[in-house]
Protein backbone atom coordinates (compact mmCIF):
# COMPACT_ATOMS: atom_id res chain seq x y z
CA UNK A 1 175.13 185.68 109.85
CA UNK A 2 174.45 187.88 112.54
CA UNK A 3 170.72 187.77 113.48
CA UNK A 4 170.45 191.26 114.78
CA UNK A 5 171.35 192.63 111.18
CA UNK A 6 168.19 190.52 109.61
CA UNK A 7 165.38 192.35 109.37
CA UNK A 8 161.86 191.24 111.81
CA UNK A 9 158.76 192.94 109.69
CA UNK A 10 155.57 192.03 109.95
CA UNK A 11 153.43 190.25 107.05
CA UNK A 12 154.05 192.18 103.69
CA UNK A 13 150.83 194.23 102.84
CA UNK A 14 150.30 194.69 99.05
CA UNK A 15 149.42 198.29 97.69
CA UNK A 16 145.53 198.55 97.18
CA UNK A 17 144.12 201.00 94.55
CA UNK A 18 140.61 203.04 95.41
CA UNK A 19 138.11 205.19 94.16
CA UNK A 20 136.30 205.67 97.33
CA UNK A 21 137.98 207.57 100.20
CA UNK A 22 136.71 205.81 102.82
CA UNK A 23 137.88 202.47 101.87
CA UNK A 24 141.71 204.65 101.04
CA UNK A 25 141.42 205.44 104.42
CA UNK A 26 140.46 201.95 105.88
CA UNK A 27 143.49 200.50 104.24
CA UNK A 28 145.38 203.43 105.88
CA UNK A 29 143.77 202.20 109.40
CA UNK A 30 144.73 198.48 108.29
CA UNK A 31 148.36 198.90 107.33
CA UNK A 32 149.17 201.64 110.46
CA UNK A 33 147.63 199.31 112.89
CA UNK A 34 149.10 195.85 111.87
CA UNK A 35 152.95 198.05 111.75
CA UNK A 36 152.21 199.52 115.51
CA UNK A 37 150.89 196.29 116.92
CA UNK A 38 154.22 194.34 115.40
CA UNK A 39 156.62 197.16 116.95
CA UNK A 40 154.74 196.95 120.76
CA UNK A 41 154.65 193.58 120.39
CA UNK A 42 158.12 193.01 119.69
CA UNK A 43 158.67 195.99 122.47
CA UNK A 44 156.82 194.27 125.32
CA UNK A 45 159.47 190.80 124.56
CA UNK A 46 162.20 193.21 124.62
CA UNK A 47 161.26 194.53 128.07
CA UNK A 48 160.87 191.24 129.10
CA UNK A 49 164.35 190.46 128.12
CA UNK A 50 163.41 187.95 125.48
CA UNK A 51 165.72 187.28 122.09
CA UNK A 52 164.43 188.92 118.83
CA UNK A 53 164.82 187.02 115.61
CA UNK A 54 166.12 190.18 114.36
CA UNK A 55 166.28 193.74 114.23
CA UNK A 56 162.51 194.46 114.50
CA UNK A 57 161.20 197.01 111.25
CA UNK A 58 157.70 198.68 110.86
CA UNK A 59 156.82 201.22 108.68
CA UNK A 60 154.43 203.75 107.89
CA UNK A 61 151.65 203.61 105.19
CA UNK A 62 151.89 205.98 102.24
CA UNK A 63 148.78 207.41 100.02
CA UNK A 64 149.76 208.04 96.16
CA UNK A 65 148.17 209.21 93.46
CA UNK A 66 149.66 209.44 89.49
CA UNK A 67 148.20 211.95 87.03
CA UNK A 68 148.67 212.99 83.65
CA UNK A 69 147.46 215.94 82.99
CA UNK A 70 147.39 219.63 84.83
CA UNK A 71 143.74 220.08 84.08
CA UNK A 72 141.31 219.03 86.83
CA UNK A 73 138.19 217.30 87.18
CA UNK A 74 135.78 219.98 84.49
CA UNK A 75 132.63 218.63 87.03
CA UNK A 76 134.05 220.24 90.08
CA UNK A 77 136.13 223.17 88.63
CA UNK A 78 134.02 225.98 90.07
CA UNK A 79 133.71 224.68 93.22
CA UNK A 80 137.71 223.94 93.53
CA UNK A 81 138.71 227.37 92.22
CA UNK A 82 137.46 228.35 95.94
CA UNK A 83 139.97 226.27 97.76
CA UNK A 84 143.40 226.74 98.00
CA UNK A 85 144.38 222.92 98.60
CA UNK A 86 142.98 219.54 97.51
CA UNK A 87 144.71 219.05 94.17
CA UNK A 88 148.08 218.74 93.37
CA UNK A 89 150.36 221.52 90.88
CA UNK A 90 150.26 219.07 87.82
CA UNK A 91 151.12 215.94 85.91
CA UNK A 92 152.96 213.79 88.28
CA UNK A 93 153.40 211.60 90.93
CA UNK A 94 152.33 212.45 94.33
CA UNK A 95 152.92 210.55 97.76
CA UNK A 96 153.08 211.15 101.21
CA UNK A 97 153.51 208.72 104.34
CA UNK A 98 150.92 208.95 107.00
CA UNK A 99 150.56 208.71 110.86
CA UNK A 100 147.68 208.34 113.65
CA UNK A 101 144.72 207.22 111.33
CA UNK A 102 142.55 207.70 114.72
CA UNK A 103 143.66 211.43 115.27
CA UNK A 104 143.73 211.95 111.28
CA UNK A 105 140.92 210.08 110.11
CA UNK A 106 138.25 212.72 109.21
CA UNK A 107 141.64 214.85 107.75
CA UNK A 108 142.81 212.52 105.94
CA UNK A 109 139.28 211.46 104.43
CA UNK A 110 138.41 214.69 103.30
CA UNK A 111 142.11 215.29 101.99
CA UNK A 112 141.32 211.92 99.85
CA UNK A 113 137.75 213.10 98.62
CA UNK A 114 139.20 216.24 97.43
CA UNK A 115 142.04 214.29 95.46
CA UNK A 116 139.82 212.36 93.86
CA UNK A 117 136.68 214.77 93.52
CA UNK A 118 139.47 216.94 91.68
CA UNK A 119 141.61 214.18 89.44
CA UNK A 120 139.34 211.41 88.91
CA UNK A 121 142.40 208.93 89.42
CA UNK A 122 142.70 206.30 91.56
CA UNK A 123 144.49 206.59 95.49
CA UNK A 124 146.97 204.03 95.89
CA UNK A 125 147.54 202.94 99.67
CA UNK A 126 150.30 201.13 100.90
CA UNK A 127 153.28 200.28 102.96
CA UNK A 128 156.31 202.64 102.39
CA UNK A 129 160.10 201.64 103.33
CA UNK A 130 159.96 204.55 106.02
CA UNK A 131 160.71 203.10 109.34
CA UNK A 132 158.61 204.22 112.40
CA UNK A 133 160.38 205.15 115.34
CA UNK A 134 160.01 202.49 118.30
CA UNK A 135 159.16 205.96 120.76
CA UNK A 136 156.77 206.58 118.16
CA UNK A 137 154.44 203.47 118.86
CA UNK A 138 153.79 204.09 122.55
CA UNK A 139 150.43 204.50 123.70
CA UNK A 140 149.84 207.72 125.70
CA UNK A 141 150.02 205.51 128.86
CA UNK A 142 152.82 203.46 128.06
CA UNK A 143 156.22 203.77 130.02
CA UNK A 144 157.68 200.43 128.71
CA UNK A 145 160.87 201.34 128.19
CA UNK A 146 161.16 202.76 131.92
CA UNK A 147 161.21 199.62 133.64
CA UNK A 148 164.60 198.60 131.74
CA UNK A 149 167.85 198.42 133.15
CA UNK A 150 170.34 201.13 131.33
CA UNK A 151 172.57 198.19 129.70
CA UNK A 152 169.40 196.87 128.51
CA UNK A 153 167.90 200.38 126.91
CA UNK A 154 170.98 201.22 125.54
CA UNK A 155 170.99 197.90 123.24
CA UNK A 156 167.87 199.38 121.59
CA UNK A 157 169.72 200.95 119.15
CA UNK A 158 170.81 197.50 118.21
CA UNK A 159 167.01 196.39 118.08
CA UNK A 160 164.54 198.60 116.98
CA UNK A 161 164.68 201.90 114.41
CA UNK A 162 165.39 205.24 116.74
CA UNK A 163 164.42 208.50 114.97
CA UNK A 164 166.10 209.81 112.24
CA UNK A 165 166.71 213.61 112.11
CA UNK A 166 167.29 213.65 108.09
CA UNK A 167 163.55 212.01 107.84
CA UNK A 168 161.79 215.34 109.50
CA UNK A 169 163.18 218.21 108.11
CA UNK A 170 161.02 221.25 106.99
CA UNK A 171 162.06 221.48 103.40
CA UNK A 172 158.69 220.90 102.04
CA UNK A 173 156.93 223.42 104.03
CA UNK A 174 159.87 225.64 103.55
CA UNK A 175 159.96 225.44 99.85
CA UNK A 176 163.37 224.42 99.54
CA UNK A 177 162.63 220.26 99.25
CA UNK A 178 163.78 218.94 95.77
CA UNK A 179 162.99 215.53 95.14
CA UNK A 180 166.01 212.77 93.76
CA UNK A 181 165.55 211.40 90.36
CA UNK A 182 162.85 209.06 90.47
CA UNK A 183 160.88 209.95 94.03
CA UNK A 184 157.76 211.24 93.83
CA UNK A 185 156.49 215.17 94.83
CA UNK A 186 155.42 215.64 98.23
CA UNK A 187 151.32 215.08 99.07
CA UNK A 188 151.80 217.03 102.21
CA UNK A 189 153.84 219.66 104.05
CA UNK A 190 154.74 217.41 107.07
CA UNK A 191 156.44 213.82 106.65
CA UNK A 192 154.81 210.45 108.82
CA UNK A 193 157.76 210.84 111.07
CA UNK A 194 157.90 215.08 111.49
CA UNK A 195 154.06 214.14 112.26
CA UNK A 196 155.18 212.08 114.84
CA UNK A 197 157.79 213.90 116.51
CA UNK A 198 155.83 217.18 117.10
CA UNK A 199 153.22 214.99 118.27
CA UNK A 200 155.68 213.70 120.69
CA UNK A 201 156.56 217.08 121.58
CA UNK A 202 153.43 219.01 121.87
CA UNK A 203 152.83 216.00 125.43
CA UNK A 204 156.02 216.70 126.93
CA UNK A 205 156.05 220.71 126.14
CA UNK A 206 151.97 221.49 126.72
CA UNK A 207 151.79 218.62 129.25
CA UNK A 208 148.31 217.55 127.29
CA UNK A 209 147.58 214.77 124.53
CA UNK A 210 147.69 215.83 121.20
CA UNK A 211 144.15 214.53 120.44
CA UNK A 212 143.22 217.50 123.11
CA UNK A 213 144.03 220.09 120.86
CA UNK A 214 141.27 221.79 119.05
CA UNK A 215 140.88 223.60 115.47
CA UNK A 216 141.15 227.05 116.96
CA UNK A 217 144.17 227.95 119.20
CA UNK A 218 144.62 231.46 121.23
CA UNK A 219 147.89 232.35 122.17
CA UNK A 220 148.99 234.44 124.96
CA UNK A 221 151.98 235.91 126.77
CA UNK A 222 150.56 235.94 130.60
CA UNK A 223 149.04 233.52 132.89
CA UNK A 224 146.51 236.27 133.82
CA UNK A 225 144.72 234.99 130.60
CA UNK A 226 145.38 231.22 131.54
CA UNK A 227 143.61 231.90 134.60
CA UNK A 228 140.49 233.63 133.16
CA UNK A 229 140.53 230.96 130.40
CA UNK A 230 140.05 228.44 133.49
CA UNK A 231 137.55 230.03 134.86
CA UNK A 232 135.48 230.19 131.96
CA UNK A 233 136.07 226.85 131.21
CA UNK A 234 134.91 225.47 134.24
CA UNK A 235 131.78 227.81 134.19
CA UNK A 236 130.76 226.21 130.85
CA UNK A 237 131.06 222.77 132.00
CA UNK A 238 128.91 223.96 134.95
CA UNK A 239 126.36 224.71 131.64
CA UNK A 240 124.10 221.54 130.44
CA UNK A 241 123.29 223.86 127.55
CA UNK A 242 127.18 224.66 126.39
CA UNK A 243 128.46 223.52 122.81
CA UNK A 244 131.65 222.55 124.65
CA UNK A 245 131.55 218.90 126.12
CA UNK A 246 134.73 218.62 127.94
CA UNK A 247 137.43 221.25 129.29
CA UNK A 248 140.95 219.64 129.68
CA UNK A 249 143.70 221.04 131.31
CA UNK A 250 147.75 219.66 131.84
CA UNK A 251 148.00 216.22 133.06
CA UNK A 252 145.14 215.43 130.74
CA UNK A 253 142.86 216.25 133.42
CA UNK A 254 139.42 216.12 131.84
CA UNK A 255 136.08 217.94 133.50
CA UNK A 256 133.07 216.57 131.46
CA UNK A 257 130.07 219.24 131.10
CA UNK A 258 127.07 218.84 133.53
CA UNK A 259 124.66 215.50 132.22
CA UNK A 260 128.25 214.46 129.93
CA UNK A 261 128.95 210.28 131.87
CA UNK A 262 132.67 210.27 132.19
CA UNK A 263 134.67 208.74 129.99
CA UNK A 264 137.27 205.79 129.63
CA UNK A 265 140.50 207.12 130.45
CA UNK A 266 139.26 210.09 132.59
CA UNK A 267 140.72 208.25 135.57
CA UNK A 268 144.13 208.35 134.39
CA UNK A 269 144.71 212.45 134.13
CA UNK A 270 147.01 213.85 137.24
CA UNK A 271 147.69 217.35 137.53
CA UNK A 272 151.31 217.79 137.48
CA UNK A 273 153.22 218.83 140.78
CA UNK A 274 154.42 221.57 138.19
CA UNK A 275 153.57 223.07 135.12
CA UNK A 276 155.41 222.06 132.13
CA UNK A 277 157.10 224.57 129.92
CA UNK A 278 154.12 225.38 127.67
CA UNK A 279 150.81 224.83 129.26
CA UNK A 280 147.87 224.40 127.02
CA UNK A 281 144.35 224.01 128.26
CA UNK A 282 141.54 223.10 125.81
CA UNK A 283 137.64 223.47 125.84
CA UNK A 284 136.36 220.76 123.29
CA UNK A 285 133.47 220.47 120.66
CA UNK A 286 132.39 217.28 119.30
CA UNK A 287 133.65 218.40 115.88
CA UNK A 288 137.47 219.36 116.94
CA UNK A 289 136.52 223.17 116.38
CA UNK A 290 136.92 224.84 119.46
CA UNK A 291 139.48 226.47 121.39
CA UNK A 292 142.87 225.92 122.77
CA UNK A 293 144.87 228.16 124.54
CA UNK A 294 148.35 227.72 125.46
CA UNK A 295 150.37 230.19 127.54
CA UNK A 296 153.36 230.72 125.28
CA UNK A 297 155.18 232.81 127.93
CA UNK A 298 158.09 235.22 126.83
CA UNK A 299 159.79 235.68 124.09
CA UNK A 300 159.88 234.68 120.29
CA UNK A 301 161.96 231.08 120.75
CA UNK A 302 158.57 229.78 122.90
CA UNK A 303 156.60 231.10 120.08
CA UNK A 304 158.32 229.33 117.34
CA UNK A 305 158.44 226.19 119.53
CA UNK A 306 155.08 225.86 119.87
CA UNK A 307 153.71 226.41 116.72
CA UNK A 308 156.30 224.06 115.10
CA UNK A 309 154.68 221.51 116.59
CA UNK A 310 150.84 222.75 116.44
CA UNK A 311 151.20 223.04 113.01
CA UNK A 312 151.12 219.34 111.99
CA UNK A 313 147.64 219.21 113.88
CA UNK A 314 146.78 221.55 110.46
CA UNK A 315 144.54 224.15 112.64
CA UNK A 316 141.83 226.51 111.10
CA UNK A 317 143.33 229.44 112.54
CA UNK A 318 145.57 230.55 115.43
CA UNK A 319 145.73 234.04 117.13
CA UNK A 320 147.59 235.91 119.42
CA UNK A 321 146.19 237.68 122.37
CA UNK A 322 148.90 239.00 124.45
CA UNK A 323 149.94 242.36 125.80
CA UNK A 324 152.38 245.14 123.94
CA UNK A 325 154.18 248.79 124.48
CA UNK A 326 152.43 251.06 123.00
CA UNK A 327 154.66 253.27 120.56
CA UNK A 328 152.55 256.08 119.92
CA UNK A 329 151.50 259.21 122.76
CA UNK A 330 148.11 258.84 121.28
CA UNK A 331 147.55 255.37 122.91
CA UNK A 332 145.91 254.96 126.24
CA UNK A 333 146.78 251.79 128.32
CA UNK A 334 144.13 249.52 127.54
CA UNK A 335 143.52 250.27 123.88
CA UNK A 336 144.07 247.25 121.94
CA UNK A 337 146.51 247.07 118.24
CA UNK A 338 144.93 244.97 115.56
CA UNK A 339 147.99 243.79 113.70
CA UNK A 340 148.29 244.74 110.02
CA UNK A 341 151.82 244.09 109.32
CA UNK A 342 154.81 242.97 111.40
CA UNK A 343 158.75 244.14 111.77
CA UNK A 344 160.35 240.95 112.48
CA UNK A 345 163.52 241.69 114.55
CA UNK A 346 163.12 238.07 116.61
CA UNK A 347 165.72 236.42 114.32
CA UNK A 348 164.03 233.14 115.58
CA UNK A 349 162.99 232.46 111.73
CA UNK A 350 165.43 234.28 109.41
CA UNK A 351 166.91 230.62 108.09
CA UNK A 352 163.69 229.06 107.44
CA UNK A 353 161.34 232.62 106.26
CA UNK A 354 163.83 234.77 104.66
CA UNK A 355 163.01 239.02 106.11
CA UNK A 356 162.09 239.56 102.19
CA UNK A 357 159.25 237.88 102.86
CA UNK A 358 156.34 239.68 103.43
CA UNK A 359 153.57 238.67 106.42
CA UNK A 360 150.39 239.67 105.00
CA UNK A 361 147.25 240.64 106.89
CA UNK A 362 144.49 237.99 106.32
CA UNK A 363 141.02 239.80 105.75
CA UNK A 364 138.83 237.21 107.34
CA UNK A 365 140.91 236.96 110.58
CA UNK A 366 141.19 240.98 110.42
CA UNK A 367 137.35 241.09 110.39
CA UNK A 368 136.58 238.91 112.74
CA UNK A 369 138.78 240.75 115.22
CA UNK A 370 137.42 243.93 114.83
CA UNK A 371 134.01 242.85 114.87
CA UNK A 372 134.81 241.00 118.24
CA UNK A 373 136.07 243.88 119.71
CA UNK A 374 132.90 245.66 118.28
CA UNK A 375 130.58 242.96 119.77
CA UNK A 376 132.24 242.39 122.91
CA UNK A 377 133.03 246.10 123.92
CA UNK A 378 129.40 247.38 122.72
CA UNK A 379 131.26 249.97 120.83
CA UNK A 380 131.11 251.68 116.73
CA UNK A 381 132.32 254.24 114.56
CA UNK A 382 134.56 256.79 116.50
CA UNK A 383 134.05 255.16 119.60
CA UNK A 384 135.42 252.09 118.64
CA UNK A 385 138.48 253.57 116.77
CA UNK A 386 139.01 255.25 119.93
CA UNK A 387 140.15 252.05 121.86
CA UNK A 388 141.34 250.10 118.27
CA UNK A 389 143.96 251.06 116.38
CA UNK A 390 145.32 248.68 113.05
CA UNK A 391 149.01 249.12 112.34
CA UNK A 392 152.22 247.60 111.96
CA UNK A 393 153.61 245.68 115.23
CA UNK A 394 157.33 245.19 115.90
CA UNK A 395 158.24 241.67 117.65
CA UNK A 396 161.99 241.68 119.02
CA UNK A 397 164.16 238.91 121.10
CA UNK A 398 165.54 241.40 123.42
CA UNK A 399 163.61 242.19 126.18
CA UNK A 400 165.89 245.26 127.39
CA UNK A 401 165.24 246.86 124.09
CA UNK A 402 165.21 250.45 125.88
CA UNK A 403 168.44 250.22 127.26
CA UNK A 404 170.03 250.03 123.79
CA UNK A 405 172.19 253.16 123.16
CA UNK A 406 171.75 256.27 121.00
CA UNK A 407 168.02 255.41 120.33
CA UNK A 408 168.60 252.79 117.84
CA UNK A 409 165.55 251.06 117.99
CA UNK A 410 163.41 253.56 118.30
CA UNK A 411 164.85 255.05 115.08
CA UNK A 412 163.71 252.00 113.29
CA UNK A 413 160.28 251.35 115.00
CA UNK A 414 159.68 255.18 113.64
CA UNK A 415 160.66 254.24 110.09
CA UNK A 416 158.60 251.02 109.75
CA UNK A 417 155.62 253.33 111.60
CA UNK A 418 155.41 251.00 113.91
CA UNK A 419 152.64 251.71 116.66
CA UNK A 420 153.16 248.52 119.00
CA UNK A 421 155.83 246.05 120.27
CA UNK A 422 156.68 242.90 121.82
CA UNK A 423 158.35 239.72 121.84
CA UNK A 424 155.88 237.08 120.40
CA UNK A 425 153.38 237.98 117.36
CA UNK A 426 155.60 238.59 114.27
CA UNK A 427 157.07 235.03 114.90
CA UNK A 428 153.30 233.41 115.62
CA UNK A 429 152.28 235.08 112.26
CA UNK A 430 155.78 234.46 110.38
CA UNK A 431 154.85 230.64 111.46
CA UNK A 432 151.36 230.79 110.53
CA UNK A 433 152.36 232.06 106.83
CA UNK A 434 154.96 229.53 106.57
CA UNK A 435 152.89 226.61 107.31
CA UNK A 436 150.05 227.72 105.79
CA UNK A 437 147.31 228.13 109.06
CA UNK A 438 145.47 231.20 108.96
CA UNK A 439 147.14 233.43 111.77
CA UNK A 440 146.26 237.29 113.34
CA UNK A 441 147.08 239.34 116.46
CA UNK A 442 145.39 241.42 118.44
CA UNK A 443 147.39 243.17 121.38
CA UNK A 444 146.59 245.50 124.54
CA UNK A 445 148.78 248.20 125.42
CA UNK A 446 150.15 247.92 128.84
CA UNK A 447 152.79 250.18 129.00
CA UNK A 448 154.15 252.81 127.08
CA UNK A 449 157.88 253.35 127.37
CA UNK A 450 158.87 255.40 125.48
CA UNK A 451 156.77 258.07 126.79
CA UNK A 452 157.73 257.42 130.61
CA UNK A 453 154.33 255.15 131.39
CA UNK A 454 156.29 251.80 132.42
CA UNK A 455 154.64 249.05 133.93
CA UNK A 456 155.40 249.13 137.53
CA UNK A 457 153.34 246.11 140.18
CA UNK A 458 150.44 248.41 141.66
CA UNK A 459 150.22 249.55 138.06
CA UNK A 460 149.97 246.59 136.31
CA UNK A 461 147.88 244.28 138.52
CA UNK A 462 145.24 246.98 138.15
CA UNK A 463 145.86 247.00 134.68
CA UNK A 464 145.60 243.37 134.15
CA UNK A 465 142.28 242.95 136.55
CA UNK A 466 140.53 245.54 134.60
CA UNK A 467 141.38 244.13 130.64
CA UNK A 468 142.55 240.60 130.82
CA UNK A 469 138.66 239.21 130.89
CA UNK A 470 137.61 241.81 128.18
CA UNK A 471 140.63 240.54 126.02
CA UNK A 472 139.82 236.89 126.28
CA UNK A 473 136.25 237.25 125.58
CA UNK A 474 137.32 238.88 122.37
CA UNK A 475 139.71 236.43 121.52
CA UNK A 476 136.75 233.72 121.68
CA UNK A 477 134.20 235.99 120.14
CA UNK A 478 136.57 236.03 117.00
CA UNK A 479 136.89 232.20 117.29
CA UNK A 480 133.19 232.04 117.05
CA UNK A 481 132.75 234.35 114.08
CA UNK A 482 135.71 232.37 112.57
CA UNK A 483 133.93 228.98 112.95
CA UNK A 484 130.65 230.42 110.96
CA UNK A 485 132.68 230.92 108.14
CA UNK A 486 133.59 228.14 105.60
CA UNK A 487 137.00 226.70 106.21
CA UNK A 488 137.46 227.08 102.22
CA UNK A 489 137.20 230.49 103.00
CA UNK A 490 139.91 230.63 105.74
CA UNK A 491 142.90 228.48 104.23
CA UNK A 492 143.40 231.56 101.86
CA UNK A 493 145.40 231.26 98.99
CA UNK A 494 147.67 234.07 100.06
CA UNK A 495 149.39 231.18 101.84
CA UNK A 496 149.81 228.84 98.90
CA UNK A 497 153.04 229.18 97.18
CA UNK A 498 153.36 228.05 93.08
CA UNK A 499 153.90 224.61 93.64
CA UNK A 500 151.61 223.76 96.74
CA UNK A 501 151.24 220.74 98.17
CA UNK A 502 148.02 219.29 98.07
CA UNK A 503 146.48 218.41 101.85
CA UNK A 504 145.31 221.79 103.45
């Protein structure tokens, strides 16, 4: 018999049942680390050009729970009727694979004290039969495979499990997975392996780590806001004082705040000779909760790119911050367009989020926007409806969408009484509401077409200079008003469908 077709695991780890959620999660730790350590090491012989006994399996631990009855825990029942995730629909059985124990840990452990807080049954941990990728074991330093010559990379395939396509879909987040007879409902929207490929993703797209990326993410549509993001991230590092402790930027370059000792791996971040597609730039709290911003640039296929793949990091909240035409003769350049409801003509989404379905404002996200803008601008009352408007914004994929004949858009942007466009925020919401992070918008007006103000350079760089730092320090405002609030209170249950799965 061919030895290539035998299978090279590592030592079979028995399923382990547990009542306390930190020794679930150990086993987790246990079972992911002895799988990754048998794929590198079987990797690094590869490279080496050494002769496997076979081809080389690992696979990903699962969590499972069984339960009987749709009733939960009578003990905790107030408190749970507040959340909108940490219990499952109803009798059943319930499993999920799992991924990165050390970026998922405190997730994870809180996803498994809510299970059992909720059921009062017992978490069963475990290795599942779902291979993990071979690209999906490298360290964020490694380059192994590099070094090989093609002949030898190409008889990989042979060797080790590649990643399979049919194991990632978005079925369960889309609500259109149906289990076979016989396997178990799904624990969580994302599979171990559609874990691992975003995470994959988000490094070669945002040119940072994943473990970068914090709780709270601001999206924009201009570098102007990159740049003042910089800025003020540097001039809180410069701050003993700051809650932030470290600002990274692509190339995983990390500046530590004044007082903060460097850290081990600080050495290895290199700015890149050039900016990668999707540049994300993070100032970090101790507790993952505080903000990234990543320049989505334009258009609505960046925007569904990149929250794809943000979305298995299972955020508190993201927002857009970006700039808009203003519709409506009453708007002033510079007035900003608190989103209420969106007109999705992007068509970046339709398969996944049928246009039937309805984006809904969030009320927590809406209030903390206006009272940033209320903070930050010193403004109330008339004033402040002066410069804010709330309304319905209009995201489209065509750029040119003034040159289309006979007024055809604008016929439509009248009838959904539309009072702002652009190209990003309907598909940043629309991705929010599909996988279940709290999302908002809140826009500037920097040109108005339709009534003959079009952005033209003297224009706009004046423009830009005089709102881009008011903008931002909204955006973060809002974070910070966000992050008072309980995070029951911000995974709302608008987002929950009938049959939700149960990690937030």
């Amino acid at each position: 018999m061919d030895n290539c077709a035998m299978p090279y695991l590592p030592p079979f780890i028995a399923p382990t049942r547990h009542n306390d959620p930190q020794a679930a999660l150990a086993q987790v730790q246990l079972i992911y680390a002895q799988q990754i350590d048998h794929l590198r090491q079987a990797m690094r012989r590869f490279v080496a050009g050494e002769s496997l006994p076979g081809h080389v399996r690992a696979c990903y631990p699962f969590v499972r729970i069984q339960t009987h009855t749709v009733a939960r825990a009578t003990l905790h029942a107030a408190d749970s009727k507040r959340l909108s995730y940490g219990f499952v629909a109803g009798p059943g059985r319930y499993e999920t694979t799992l991924t990165r124990p050390d970026l998922y840990g405190n997730y994870y452990l809180e996803q498994f004290r809510l299970l059992l807080q909720n059921h009062e049954v017992e978490l069963e941990v475990g290795t599942s039969t779902q291979p993990i990728p071979v690209h999906f074991s490298f360290a964020e330093n490694d380059h192994l495979e590099g070094s090989m010559t093609p002949e030898r990379r190409l008889l990989m395939r042979d060797v080790f499990d590649l990643p399979d396509l049919s194991a990632m879909d978005d079925g369960i987040a889309n609500g259109t997975h149906e289990p076979r007879p016989g396997e178990a409902q799904p624990l969580s929207l994302f599979t171990a392996p559609r874990v691992d490929y975003s995470l994959q993703r988000l490094r070669h797209y945002t040119g940072t780590a994943p473990d970068h990326f914090q709780n709270f993410v601001l999206f924009t549509n201009y570098q102007f806001y990159i740049d003042e993001f910089v800025r003020l991230g540097h001039e809180a590092m410069a701050n003993p004082a700051s809650d932030y402790i470290a600002f990274v930027e692509p190339g995983n370059v990390i500046t530590r705040r004044a007082g903060l000792a460097p850290e081990p791996g600080d050495e290895l971040g290199v700015a890149p000779a050039r900016l990668p597609q999707l540049p994300s730039y993070h100032l970090l709290r101790a507790d993952r909760t505080g903000i990234t911003m990543s320049n989505i640039g334009v258009g609505p296929a960046n925007a569904k790119t990149i929250t794809d793949h943000i979305a298995v990091l299972r955020p508190h909240a993201w927002l857009m911050l970006g700039h808009c035409a203003g519709l409506r003769n009453s708007q002033q350049l510079g007035d900003y367009v608190l989103a209420h409801g969106y007109v999705r003509e992007d068509h970046v989404l339709d398969e996944e989020l049928p246009l039937w379905v309805p984006i809904p404002a969030l009320a927590e996200i809406q209030v903390a926007l206006q009272s940033a803008v209320a903070d930050v601008t010193q403004l109330s009352g008339a004033a402040l409806k002066g410069i804010l408007r709330t309304g319905t914004v209009a995201s489209t994929d065509n750029r040119n969408w003034e040159l289309l004949p006979n007024n055809t858009p604008q016929r439509r942007f009248s009838q959904s009484r539309a009072i702002a466009l652009d190209m990003e925020s309907a598909t940043i919401a629309a991705n929010g509401f599909r996988f279940r992070v709290p999302y908002g918008t809140l826009l500037c007006v920097s040109d108005k077409p339709l009534h003959g103000e079009i952005k033209l350079p003297g224009m706009a760089n004046h423009f830009y200079r005089e709102r881009v730092d008011q903008h931002l320090r909204i955006g973060i405002r809002a974070v910070e008003l966000l992050r008072e609030q309980r995070i029951d209170q911000l995974h709302s249950r608008k987002l929950r469908s009938f049959f939700e799965v149960a990690f937030q």
